[in-house]
N, C-alpha and C. Protein backbone atom coordinates (compact mmCIF):
# COMPACT_ATOMS: atom_id res chain seq x y z
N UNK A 1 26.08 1.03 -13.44
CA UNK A 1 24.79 1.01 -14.13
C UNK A 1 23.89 2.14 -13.66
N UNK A 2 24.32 2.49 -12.38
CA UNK A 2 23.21 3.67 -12.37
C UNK A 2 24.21 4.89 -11.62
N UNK A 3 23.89 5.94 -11.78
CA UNK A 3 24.80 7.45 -11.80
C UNK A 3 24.75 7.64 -10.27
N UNK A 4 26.10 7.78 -9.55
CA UNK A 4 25.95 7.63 -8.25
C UNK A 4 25.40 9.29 -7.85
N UNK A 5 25.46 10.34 -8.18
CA UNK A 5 25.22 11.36 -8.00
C UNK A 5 23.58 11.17 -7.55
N UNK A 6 22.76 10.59 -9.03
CA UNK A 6 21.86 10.57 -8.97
C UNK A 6 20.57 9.47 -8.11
N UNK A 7 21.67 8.49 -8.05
CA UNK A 7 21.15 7.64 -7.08
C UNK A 7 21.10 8.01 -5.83
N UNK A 8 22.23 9.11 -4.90
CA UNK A 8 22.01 9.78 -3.56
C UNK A 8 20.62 10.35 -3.77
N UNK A 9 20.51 11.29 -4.38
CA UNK A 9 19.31 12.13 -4.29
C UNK A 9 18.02 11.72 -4.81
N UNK A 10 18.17 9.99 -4.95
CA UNK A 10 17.22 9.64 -5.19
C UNK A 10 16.48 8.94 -3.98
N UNK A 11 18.17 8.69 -3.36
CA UNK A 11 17.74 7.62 -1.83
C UNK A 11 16.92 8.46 -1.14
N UNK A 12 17.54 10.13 -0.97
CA UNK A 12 17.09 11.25 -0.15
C UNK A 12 15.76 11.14 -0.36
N UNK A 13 15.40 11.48 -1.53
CA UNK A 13 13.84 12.03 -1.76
C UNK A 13 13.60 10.45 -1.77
N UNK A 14 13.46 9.52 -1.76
CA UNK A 14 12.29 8.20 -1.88
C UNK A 14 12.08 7.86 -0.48
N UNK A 15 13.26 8.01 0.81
CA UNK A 15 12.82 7.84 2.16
C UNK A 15 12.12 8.75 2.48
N UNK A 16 12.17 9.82 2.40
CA UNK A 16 11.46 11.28 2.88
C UNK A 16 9.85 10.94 2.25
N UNK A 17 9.40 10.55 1.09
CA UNK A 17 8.37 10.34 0.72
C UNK A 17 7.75 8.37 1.36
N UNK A 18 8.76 7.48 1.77
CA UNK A 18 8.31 6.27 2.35
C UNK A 18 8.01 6.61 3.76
N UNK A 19 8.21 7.63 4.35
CA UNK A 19 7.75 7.81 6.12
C UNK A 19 6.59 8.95 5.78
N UNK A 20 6.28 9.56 4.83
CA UNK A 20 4.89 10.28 4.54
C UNK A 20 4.00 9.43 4.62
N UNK A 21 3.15 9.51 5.51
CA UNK A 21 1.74 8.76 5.47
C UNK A 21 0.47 8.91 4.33
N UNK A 22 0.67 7.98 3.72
CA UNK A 22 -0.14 7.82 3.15
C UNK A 22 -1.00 6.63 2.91
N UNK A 23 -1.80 6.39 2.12
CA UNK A 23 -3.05 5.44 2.06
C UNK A 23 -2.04 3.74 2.26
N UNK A 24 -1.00 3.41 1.97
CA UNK A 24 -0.13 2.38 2.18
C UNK A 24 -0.19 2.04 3.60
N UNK A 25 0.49 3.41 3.86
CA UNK A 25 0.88 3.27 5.68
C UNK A 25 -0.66 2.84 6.47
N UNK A 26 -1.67 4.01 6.05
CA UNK A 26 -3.14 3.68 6.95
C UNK A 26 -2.92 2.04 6.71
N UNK A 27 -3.52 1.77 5.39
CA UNK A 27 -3.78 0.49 5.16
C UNK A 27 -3.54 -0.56 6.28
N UNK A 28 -1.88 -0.83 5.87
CA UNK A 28 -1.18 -1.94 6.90
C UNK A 28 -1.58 -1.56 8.53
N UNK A 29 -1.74 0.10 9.01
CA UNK A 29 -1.76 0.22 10.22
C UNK A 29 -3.67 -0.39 10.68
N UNK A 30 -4.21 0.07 9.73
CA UNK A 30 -5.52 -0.39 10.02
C UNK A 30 -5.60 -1.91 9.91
N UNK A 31 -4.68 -3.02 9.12
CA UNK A 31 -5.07 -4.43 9.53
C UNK A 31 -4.43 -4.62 10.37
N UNK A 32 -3.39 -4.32 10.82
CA UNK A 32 -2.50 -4.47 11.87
C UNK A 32 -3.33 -4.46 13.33
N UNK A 33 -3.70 -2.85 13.92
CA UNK A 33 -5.15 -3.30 14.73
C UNK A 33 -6.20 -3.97 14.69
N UNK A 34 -6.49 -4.32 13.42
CA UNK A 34 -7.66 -5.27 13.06
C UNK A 34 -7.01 -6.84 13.23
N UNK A 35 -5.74 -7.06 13.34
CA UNK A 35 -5.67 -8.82 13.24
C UNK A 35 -4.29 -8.91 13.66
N UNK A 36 -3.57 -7.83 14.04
CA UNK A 36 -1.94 -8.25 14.87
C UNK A 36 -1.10 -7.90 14.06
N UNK A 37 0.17 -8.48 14.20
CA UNK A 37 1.11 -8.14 13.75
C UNK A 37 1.21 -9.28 12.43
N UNK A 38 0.68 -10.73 12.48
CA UNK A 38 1.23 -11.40 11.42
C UNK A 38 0.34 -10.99 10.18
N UNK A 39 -0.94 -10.34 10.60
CA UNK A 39 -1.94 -9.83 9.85
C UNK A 39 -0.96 -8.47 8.90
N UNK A 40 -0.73 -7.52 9.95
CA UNK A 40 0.00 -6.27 9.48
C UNK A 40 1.30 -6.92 8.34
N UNK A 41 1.62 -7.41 9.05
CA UNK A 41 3.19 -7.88 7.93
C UNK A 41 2.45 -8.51 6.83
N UNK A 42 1.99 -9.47 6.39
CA UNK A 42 1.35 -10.21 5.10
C UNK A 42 0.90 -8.84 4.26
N UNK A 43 0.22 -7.78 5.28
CA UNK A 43 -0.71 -6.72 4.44
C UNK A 43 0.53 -5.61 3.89
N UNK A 44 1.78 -6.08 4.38
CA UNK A 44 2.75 -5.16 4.16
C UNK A 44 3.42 -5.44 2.78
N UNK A 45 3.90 -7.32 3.15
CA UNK A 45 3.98 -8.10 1.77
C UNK A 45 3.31 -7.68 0.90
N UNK A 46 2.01 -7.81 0.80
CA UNK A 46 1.17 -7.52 -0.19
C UNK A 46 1.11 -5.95 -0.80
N UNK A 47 1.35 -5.59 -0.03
CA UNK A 47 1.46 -3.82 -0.82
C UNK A 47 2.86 -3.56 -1.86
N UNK A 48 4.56 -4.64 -1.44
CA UNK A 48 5.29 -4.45 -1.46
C UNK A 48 4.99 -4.98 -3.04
N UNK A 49 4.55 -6.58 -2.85
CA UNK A 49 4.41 -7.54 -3.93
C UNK A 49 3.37 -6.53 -5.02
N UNK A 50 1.98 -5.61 -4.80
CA UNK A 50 1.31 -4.77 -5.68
C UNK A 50 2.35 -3.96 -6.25
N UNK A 51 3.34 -3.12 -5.31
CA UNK A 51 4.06 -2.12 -6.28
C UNK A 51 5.20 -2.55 -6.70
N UNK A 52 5.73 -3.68 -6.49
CA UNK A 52 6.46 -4.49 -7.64
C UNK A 52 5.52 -4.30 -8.98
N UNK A 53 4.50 -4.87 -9.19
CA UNK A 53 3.94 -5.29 -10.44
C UNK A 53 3.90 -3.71 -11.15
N UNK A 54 3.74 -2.52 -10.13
CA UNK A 54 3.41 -0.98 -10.72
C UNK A 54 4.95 -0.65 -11.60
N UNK A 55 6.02 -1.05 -11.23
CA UNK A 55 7.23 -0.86 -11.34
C UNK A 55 7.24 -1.59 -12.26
N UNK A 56 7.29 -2.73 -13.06
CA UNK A 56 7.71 -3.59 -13.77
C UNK A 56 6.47 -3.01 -14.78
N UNK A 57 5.18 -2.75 -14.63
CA UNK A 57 4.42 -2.23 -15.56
C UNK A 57 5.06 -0.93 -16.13
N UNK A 58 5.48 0.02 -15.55
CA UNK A 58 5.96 1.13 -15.44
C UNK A 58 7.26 1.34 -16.06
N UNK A 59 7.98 0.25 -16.04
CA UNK A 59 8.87 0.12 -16.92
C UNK A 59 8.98 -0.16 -18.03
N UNK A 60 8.15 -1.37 -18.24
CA UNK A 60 8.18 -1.53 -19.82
C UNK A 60 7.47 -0.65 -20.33
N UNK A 61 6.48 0.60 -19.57
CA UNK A 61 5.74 1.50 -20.76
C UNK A 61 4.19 1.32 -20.38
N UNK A 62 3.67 0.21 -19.76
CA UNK A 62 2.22 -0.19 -19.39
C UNK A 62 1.64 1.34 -18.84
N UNK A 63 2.31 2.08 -17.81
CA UNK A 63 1.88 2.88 -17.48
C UNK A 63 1.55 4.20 -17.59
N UNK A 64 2.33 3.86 -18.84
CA UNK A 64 2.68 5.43 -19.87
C UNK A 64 1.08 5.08 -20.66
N UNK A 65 1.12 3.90 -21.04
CA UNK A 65 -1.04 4.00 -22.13
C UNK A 65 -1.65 4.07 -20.70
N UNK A 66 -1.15 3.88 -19.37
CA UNK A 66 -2.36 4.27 -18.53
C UNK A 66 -2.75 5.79 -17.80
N UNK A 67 -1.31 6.25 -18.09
CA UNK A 67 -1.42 7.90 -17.80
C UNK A 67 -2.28 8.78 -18.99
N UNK A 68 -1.80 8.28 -20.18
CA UNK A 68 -2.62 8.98 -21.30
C UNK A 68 -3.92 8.32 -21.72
N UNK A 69 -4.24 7.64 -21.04
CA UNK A 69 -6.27 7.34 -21.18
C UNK A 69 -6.89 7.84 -19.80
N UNK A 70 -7.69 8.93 -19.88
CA UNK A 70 -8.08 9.21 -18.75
C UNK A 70 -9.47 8.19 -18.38
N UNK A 71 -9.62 7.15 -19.81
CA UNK A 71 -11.11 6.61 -19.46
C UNK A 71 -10.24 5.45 -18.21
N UNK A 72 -9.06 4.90 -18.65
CA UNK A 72 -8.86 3.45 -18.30
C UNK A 72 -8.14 4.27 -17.02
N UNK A 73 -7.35 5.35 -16.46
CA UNK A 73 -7.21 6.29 -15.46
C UNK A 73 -8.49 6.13 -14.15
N UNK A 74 -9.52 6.33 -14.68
CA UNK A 74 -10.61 6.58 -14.03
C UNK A 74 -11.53 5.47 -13.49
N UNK A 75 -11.29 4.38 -14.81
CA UNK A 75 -12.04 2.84 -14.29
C UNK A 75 -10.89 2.75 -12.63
N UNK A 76 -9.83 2.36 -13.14
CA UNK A 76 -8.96 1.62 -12.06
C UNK A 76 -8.70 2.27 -10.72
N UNK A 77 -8.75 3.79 -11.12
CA UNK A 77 -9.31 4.65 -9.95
C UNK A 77 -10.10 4.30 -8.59
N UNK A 78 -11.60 4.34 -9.25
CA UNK A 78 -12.56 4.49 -8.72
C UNK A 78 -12.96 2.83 -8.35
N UNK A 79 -12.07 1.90 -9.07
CA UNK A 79 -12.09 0.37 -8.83
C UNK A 79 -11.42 0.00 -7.29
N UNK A 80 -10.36 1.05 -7.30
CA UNK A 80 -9.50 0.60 -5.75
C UNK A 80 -10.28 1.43 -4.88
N UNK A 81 -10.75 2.56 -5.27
CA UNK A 81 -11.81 3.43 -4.20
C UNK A 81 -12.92 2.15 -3.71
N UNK A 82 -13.53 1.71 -4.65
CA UNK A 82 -14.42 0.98 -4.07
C UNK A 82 -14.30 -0.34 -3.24
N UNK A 83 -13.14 -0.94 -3.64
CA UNK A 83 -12.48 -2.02 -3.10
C UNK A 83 -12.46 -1.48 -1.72
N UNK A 84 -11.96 -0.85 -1.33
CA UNK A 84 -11.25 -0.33 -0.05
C UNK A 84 -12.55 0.00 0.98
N UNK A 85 -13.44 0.44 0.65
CA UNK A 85 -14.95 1.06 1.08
C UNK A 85 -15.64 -0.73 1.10
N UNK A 86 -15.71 -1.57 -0.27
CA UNK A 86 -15.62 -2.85 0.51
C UNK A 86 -15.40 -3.69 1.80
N UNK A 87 -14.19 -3.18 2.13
CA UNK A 87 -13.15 -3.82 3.11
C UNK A 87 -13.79 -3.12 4.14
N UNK A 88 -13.67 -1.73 4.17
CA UNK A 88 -13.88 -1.11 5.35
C UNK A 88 -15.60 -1.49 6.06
N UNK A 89 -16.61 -1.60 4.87
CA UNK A 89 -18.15 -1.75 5.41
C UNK A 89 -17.90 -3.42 5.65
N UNK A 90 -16.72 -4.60 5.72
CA UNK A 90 -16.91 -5.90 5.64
C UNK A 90 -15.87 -5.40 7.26
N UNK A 91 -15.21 -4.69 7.70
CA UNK A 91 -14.95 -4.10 8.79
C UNK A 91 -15.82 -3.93 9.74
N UNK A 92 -16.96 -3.34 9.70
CA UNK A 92 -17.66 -2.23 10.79
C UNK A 92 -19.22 -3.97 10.85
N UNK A 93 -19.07 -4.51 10.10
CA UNK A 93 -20.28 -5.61 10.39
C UNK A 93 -19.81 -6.28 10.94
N UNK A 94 -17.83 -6.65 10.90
CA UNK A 94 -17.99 -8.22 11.82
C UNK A 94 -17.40 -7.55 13.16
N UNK A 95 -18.22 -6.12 13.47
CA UNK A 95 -17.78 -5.17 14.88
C UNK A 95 -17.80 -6.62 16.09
N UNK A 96 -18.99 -7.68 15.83
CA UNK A 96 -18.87 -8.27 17.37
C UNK A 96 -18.59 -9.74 17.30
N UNK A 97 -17.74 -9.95 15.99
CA UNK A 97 -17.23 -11.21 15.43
C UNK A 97 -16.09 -11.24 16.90
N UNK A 98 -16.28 -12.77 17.15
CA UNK A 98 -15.13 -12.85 18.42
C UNK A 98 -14.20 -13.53 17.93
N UNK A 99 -12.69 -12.91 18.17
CA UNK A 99 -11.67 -13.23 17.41
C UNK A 99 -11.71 -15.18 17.66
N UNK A 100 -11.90 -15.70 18.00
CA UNK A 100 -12.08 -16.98 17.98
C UNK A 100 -12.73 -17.54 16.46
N UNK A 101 -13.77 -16.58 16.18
CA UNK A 101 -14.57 -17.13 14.84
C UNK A 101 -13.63 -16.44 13.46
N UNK A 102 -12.52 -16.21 13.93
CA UNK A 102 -11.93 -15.85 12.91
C UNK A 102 -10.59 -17.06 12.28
N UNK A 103 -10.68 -17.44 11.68
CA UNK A 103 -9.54 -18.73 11.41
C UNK A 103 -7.81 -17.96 10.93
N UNK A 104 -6.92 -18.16 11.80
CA UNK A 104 -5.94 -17.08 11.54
C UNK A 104 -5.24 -17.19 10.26
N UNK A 105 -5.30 -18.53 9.56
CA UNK A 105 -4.57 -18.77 8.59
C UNK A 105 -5.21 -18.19 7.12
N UNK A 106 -6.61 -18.45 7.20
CA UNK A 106 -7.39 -17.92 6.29
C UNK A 106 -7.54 -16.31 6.00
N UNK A 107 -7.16 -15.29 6.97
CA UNK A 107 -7.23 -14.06 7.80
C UNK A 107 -6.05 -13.42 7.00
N UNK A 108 -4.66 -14.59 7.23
CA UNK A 108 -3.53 -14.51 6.55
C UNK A 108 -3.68 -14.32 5.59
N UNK A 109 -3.92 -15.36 4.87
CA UNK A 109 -4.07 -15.42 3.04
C UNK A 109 -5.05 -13.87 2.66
N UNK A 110 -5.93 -13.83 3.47
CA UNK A 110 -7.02 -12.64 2.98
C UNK A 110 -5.78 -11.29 2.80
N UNK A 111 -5.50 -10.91 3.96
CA UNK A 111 -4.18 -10.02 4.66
C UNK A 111 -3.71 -9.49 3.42
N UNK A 112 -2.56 -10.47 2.70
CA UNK A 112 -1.73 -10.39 1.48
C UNK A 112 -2.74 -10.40 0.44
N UNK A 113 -3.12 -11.13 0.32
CA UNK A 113 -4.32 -10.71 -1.40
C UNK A 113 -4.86 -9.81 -0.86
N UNK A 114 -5.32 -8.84 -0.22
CA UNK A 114 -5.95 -7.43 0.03
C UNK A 114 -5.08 -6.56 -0.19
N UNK A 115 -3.40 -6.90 0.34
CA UNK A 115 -2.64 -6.00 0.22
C UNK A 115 -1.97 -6.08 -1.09
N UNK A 116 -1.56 -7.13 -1.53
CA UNK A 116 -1.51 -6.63 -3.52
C UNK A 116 -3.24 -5.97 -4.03
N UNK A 117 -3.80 -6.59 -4.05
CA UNK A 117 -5.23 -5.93 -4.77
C UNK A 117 -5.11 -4.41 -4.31
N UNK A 118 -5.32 -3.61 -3.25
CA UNK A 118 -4.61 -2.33 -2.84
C UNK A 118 -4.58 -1.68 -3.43
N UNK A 119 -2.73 -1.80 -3.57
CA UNK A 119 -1.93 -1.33 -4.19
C UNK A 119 -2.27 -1.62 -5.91
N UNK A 120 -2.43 -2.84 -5.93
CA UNK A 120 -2.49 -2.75 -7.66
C UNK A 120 -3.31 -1.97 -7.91
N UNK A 121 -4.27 -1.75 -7.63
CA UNK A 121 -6.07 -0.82 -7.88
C UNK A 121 -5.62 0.63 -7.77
N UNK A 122 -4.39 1.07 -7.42
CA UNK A 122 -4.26 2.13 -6.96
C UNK A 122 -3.23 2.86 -8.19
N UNK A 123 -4.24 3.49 -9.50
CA UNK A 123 -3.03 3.82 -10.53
C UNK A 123 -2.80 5.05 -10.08
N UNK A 124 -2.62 5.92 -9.02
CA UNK A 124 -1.82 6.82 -8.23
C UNK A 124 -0.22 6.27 -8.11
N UNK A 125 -0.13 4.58 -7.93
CA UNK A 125 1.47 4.55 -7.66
C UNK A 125 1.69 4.20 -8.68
N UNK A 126 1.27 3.61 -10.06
CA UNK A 126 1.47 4.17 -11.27
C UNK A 126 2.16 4.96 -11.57
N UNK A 127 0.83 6.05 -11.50
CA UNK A 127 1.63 7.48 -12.33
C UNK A 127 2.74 8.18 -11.22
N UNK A 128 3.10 7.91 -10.21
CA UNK A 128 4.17 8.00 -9.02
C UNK A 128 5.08 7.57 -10.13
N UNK A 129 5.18 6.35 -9.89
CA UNK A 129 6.49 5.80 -10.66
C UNK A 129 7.15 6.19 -11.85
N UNK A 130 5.99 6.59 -12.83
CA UNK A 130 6.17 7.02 -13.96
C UNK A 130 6.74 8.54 -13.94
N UNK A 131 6.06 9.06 -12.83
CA UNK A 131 6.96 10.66 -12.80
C UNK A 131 7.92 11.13 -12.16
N UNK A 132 8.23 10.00 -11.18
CA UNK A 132 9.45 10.18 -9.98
C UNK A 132 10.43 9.83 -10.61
N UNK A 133 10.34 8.39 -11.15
CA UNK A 133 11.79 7.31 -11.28
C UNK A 133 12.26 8.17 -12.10
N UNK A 134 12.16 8.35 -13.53
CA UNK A 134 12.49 8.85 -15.03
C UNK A 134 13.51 9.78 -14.36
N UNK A 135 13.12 11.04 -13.61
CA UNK A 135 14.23 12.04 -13.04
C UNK A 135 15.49 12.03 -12.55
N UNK A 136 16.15 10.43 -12.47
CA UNK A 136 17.01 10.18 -11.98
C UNK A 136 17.52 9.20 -12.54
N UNK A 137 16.73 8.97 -13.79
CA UNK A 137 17.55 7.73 -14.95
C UNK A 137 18.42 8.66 -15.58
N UNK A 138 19.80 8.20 -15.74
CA UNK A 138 20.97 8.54 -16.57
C UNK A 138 20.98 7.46 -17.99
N UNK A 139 19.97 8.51 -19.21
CA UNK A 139 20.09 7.59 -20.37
C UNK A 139 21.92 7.24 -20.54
N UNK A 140 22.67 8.50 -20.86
CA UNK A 140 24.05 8.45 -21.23
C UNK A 140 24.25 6.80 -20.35
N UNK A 141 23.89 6.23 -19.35
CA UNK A 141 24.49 5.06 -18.89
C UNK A 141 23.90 3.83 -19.84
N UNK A 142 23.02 3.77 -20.42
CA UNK A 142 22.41 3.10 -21.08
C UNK A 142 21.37 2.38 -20.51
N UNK A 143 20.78 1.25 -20.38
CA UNK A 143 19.74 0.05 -20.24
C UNK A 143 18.90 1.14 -19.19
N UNK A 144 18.11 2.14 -19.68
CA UNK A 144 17.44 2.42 -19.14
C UNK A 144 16.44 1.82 -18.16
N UNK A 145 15.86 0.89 -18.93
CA UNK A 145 14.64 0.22 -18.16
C UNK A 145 14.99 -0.75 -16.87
N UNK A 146 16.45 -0.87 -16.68
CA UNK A 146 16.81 -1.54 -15.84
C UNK A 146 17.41 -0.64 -14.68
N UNK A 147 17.94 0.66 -15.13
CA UNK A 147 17.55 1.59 -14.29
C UNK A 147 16.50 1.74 -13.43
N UNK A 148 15.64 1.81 -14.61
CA UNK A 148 14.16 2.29 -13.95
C UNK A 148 13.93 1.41 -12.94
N UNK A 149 13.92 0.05 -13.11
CA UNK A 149 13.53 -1.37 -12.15
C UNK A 149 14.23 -1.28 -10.75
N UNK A 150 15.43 -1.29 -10.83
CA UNK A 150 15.88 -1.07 -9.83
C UNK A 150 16.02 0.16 -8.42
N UNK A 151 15.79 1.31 -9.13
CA UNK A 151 15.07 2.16 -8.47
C UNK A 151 13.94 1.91 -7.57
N UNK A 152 12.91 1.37 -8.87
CA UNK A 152 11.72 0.86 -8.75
C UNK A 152 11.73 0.24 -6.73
N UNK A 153 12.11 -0.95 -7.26
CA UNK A 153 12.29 -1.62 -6.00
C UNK A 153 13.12 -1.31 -5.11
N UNK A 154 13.93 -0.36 -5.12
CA UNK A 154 14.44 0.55 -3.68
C UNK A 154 13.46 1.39 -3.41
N UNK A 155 12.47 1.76 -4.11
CA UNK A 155 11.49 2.73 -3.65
C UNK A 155 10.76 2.11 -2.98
N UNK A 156 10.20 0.70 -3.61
CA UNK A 156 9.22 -0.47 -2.92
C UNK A 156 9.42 -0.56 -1.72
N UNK A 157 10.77 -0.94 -1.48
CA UNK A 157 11.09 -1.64 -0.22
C UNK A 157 11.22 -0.74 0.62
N UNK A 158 11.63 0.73 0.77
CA UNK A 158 11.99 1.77 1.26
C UNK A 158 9.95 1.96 1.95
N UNK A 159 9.28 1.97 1.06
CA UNK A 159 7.71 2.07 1.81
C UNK A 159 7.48 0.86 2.72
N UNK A 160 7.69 -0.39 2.35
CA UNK A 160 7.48 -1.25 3.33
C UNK A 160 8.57 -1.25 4.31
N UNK A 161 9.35 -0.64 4.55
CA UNK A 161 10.29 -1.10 5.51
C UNK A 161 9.85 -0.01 6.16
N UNK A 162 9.12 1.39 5.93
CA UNK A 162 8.13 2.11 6.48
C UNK A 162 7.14 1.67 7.21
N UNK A 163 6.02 0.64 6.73
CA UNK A 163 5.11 -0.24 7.04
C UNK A 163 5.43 -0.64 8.22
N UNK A 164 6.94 -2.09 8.05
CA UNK A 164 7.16 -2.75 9.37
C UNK A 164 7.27 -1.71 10.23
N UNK A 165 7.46 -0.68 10.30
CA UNK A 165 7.85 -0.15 11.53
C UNK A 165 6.33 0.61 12.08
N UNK A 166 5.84 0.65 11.21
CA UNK A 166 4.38 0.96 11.75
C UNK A 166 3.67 -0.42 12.48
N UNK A 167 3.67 -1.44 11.93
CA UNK A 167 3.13 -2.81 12.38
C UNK A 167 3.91 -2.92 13.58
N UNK A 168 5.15 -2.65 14.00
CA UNK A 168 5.92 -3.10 14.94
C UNK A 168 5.85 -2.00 15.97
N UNK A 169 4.85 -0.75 15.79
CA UNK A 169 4.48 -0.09 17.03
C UNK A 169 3.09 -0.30 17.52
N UNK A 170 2.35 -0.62 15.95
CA UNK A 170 1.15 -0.69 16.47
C UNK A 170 0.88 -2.16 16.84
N UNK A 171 1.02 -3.03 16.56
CA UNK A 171 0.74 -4.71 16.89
C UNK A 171 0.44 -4.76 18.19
N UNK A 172 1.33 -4.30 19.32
CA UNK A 172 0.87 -4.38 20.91
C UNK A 172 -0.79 -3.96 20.73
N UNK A 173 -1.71 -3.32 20.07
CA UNK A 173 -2.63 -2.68 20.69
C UNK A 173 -3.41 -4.08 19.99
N UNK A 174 -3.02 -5.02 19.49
CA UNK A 174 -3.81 -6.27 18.61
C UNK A 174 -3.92 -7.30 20.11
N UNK A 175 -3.46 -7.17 20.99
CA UNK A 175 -3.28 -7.61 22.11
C UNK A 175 -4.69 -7.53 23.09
N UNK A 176 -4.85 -6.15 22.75
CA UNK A 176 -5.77 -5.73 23.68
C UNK A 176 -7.26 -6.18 23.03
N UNK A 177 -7.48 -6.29 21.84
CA UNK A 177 -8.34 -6.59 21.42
C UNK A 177 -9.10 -8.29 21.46
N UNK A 178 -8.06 -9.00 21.90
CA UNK A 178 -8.81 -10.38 22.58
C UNK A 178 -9.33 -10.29 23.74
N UNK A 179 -8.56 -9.50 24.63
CA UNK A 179 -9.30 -8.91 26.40
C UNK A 179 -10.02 -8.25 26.71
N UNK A 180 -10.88 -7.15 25.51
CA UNK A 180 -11.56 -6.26 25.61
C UNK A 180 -12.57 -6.36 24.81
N UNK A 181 -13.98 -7.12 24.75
CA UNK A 181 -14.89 -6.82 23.85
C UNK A 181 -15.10 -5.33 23.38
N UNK A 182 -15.60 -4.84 24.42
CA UNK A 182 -15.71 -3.12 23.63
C UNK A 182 -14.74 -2.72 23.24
N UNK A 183 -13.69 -2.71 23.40
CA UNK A 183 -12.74 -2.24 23.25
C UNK A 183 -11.90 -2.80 21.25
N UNK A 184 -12.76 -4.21 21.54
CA UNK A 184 -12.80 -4.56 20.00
C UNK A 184 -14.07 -4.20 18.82
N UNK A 185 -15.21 -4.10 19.57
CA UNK A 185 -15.72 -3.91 18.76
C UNK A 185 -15.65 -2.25 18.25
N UNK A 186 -15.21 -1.37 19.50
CA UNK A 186 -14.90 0.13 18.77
C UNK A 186 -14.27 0.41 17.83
N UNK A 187 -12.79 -0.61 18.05
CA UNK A 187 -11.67 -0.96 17.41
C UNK A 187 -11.79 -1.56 15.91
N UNK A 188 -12.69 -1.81 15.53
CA UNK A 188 -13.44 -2.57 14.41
C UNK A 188 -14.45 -1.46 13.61
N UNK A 189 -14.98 -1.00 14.35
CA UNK A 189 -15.96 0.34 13.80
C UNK A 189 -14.98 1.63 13.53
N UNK A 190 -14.20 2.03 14.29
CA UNK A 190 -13.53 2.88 13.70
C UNK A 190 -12.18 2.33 12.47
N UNK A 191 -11.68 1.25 12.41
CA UNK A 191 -10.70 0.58 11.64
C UNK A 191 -11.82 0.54 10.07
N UNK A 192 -12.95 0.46 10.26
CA UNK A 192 -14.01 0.12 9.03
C UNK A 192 -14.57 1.64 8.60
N UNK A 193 -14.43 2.68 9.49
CA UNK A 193 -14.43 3.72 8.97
C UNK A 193 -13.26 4.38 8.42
N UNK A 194 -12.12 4.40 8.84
CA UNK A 194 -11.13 4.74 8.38
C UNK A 194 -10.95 4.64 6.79
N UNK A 195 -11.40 2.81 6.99
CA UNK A 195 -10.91 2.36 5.08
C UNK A 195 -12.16 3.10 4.39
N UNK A 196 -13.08 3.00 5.26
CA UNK A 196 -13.60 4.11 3.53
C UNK A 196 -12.93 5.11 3.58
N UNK A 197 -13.29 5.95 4.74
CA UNK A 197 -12.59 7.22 4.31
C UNK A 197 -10.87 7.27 3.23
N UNK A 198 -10.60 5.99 3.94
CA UNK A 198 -9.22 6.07 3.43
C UNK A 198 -9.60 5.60 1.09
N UNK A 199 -10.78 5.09 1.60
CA UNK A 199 -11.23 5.07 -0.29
C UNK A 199 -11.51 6.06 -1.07
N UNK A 200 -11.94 7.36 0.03
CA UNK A 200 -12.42 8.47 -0.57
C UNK A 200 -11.30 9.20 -0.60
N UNK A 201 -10.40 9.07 -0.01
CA UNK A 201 -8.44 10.17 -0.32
C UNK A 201 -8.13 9.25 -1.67
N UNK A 202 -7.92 7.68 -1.78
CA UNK A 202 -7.69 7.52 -3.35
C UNK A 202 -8.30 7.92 -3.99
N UNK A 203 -9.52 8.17 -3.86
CA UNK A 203 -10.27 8.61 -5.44
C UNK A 203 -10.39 10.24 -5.81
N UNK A 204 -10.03 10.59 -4.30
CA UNK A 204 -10.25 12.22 -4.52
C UNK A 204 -9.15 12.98 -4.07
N UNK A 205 -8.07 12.43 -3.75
CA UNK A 205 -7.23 12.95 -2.63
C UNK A 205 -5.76 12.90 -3.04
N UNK A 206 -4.68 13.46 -2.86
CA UNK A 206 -3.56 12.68 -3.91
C UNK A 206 -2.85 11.56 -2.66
N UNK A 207 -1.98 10.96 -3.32
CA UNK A 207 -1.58 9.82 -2.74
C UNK A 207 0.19 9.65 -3.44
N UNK A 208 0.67 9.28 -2.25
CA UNK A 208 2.27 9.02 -2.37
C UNK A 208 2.65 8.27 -3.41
């Protein structure tokens, strides 16, 4: 079902672009210091579970009317820019929240719905999908779109399996942040600056 030629050089180029840092990787690495490792992994889920939905949009064509409207381009844009600048100023206020007043399960659930919302808000992995995958579909094989899907989600998983390994270097430093007030609340002010900044590379900046 899919052209082995073209599937090598697809593996090549989709890992080489899943260890590029980009707004994915910050993301998970910034909740990851902000709430640990079970925090980081959910936020990893959630990015994985957002670019599922980009892929399956992307396939049937959703993303093809969203590449050619630059109005509906620009809403969803500037929608995940702001989301993210959200997160980051709801970051830098709870600087002297003591992880005690934080309920871990609730933290959880937030984690993963932040990390699909993300990614979905982000029609950068959209139009990714829409211009990467296609280059390596073999119509002559036929069922294109199932091509496309499957790709799709080797690309997905290929970024989060990027992620875990970011969560699984950075998580030790989630440690330090129950033993160290200052050391959390810096940790909190710069993690809340990051995500904006990291709102102002989606909206202005290109992205993986």
């Amino acid at each position: 079902m899919l052209d082995g030629r073209l599937l090598l050089l697809f593996l090549a180029a989709a890992t080489l672009l899943a260890i590029t840092p980009g707004p994915g990787i910050f993301y998970v690495l910034t909740r990851t210091l902000a709430g640990g490792r079970r925090e980081g992994i959910l936020s990893a889920v959630g990015t994985f579970a957002g670019g599922l939905i980009h892929v399956v949009a992307a396939g049937f064509g959703l993303s093809a009317v969203l590449a050619a409207s630059a109005t509906a381009f620009a809403v969803i844009k500037y929608a995940g820019a702001l989301y993210l600048f959200w997160l980051g100023v709801r970051m830098v206020r709870s600087r002297n929240l003591a992880v005690e007043d934080a309920l871990p399960t609730a933290e959880s659930r937030h984690a993963f719905r932040q990390g699909v919302a993300t990614e979905v808000l982000n029609p950068k992995t959209a139009l990714f999908f829409l211009s990467f995958l296609p280059q390596f579909v073999n119509p002559q094989l036929g069922h294109v779109v199932v091509q496309f899907l499957l790709m799709g989600i080797m690309s997905v998983t290929l970024n989060t399996l990027a992620d875990l390994v970011v969560v699984s270097f950075a998580a030790p430093l989630g440690r330090r942040l129950r033993t160290s007030l200052r050391f959390r609340r810096n940790q909190r002010i710069a993690s809340g600056v990051a995500l904006m900044g990291l709102s102002a590379f989606v909206a202005f900046g290109d992205a993986k």
